[in-house]
Protein backbone atom coordinates (compact mmCIF):
# COMPACT_ATOMS: atom_id res chain seq x y z
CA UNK A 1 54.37 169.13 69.16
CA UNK A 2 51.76 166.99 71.28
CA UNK A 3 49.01 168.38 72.34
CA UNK A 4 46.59 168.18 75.13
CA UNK A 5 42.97 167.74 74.85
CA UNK A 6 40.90 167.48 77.73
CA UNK A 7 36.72 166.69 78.24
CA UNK A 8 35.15 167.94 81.14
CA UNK A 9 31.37 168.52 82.09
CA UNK A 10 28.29 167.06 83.07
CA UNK A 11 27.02 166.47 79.93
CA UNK A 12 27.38 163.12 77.89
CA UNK A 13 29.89 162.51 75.04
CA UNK A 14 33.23 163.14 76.23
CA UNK A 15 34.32 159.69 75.91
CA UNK A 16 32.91 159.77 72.90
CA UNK A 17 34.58 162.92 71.63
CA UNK A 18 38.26 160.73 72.77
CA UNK A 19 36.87 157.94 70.67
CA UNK A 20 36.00 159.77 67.88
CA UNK A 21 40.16 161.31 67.69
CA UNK A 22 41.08 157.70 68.31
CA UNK A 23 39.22 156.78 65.56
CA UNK A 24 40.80 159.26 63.27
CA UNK A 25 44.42 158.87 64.62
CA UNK A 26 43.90 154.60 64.27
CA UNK A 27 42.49 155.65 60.44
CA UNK A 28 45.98 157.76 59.90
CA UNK A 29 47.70 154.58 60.97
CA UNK A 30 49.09 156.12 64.02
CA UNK A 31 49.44 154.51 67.16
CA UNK A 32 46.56 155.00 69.79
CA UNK A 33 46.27 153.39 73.33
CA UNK A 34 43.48 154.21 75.74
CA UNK A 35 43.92 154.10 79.37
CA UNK A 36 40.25 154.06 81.46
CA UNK A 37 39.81 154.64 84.74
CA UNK A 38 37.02 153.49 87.21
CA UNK A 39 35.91 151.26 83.91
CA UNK A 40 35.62 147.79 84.25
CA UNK A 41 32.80 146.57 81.81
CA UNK A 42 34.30 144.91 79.06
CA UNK A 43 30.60 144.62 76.90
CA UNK A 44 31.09 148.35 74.95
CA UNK A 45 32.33 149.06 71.28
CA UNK A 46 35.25 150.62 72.51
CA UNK A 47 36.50 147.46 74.18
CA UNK A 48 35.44 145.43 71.66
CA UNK A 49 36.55 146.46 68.97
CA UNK A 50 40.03 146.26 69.47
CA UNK A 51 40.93 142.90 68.11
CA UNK A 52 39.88 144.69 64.65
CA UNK A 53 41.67 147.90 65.49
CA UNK A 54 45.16 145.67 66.32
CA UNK A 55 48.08 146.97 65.83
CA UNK A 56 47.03 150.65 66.25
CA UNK A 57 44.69 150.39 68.94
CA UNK A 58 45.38 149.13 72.53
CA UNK A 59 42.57 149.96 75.61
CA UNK A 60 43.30 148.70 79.02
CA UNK A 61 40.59 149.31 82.27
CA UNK A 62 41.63 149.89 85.68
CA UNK A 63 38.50 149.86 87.19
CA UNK A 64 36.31 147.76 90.31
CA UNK A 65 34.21 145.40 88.53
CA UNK A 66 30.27 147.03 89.13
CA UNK A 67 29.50 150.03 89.25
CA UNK A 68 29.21 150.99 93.30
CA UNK A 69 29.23 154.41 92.97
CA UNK A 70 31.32 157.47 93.99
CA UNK A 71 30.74 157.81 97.46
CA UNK A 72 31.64 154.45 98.07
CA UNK A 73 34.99 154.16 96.42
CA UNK A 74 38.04 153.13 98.82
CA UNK A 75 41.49 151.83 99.09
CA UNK A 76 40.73 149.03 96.19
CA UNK A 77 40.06 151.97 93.65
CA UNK A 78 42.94 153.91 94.94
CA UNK A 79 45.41 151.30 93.83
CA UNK A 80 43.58 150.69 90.28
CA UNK A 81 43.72 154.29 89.87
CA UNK A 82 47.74 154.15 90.94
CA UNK A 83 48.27 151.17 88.85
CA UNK A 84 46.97 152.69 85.55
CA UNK A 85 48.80 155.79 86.14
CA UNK A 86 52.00 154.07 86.78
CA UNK A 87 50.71 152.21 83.46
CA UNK A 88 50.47 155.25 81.60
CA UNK A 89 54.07 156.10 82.38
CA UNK A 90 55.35 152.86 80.93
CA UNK A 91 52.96 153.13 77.38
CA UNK A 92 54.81 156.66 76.90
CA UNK A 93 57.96 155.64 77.69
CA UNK A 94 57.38 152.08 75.81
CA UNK A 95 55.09 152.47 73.14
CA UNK A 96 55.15 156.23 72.22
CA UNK A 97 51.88 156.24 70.85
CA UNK A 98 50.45 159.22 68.55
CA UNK A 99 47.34 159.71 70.97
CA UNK A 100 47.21 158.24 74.65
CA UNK A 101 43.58 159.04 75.99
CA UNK A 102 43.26 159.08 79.58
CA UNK A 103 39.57 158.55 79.78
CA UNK A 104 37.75 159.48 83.40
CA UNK A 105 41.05 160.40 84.99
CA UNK A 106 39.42 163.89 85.82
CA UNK A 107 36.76 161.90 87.79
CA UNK A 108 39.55 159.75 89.51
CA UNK A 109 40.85 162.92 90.50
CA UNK A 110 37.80 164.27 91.72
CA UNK A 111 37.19 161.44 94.13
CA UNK A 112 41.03 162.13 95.43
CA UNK A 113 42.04 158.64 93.57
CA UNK A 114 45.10 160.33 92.33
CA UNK A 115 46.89 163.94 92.96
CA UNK A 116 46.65 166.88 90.01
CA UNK A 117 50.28 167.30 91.14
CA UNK A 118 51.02 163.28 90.00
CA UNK A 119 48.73 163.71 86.48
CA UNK A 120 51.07 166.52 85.60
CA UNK A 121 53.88 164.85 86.22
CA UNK A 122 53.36 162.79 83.88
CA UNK A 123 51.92 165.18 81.29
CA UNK A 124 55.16 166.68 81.41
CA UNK A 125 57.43 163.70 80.56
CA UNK A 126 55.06 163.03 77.46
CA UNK A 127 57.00 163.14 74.12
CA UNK A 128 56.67 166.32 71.83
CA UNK A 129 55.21 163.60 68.81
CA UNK A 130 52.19 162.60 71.55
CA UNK A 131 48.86 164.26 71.81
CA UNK A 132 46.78 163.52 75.03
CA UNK A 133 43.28 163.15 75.85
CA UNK A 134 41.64 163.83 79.16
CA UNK A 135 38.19 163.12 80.08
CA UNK A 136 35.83 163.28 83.07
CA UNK A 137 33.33 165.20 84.81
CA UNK A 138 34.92 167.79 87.33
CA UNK A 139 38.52 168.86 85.85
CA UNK A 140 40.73 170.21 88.55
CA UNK A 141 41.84 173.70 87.76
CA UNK A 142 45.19 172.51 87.63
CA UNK A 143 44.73 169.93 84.45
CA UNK A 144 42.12 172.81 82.69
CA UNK A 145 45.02 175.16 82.64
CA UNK A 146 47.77 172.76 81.68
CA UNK A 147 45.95 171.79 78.73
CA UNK A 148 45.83 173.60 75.41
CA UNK A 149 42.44 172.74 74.49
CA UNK A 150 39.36 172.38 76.68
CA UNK A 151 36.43 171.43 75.89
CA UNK A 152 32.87 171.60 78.77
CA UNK A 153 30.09 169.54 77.33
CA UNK A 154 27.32 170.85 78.85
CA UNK A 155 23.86 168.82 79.53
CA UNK A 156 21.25 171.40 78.46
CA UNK A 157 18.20 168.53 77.50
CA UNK A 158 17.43 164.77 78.20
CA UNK A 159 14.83 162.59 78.28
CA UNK A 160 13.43 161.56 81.49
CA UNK A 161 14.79 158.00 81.64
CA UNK A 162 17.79 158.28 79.98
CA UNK A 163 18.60 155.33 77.88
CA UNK A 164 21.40 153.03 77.31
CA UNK A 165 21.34 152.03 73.59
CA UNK A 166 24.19 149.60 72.35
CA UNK A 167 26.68 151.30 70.11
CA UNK A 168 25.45 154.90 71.15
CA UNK A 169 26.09 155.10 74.95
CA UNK A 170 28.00 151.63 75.14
């Protein structure tokens, strides 16, 4: 049976936590593909390293290229958001991977990208062999109690400036 796995919080490392299954599924030669939303920046070690990862590991963005923050998202996000979703339907149905990680779809939510109502949807035409990740800051109630584990990463410390070092946070 597939289970569902979902990130939320405002802490860091819940695309890392999806990685890090990924990682293990890929090393179990199982099938993983990785759908991100509002990610366009093709520069970090999860994008890159699927050439090496091939056949198990597929990632795919659906995301405005730079970063113009949330409160200035419109129509043109909307239909990337659509568009990966509708993409995520076809992988299932297609590829019936092991793992499909669904990384920031909780955010894409948040900024009323997408509806909870169309997210479950397709949670619930996923096949029983295919385990889900979700990640994002601000999980809709609706997702948090569909899923069977979830997981709040919590930001208790940081440094002032925080930083941006290459194979950590990219």
């Amino acid at each position: 049976m597939g289970y569902i796995y979902l990130y939320t919080g405002t802490g860091g490392g819940k695309t890392a936590n999806a990685l890090g299954l990924a990682l293990r599924s890929v090393g179990h030669g199982h099938k993983v593909v990785i759908i991100q939303f509002l990610k366009w920046w093709k520069n970090t070690g999860e994008y890159k390293i699927r050439k090496k990862l091939q056949p198990y590991y597929e990632i795919y963005q659906f995301g405005r290229k730079g970063w113009i923050g949330l409160s200035n998202l419109g129509e043109e996000d909307k239909k990337l958001a659509r568009e990966g979703l509708e993409f995520a339907k076809k992988v299932v149905k297609e590829k019936k991977p092991h793992l499909l990680v669904l990384d920031e779809i909780n955010l894409a939510l948040h900024c009323n990208l997408l509806e909870p109502e169309e997210v479950l949807d397709l949670l619930n035409k996923i096949p029983k062999k295919t385990d889900v990740v979700l990640t994002g800051r601000y999980a809709p109630k609706e997702l948090m109690e569909r899923a069977d584990f979830v997981n709040e990463v919590k930001d208790i410390k940081h440094p002032k400036e925080i930083p941006t070092t290459k194979g950590i946070q990219y």
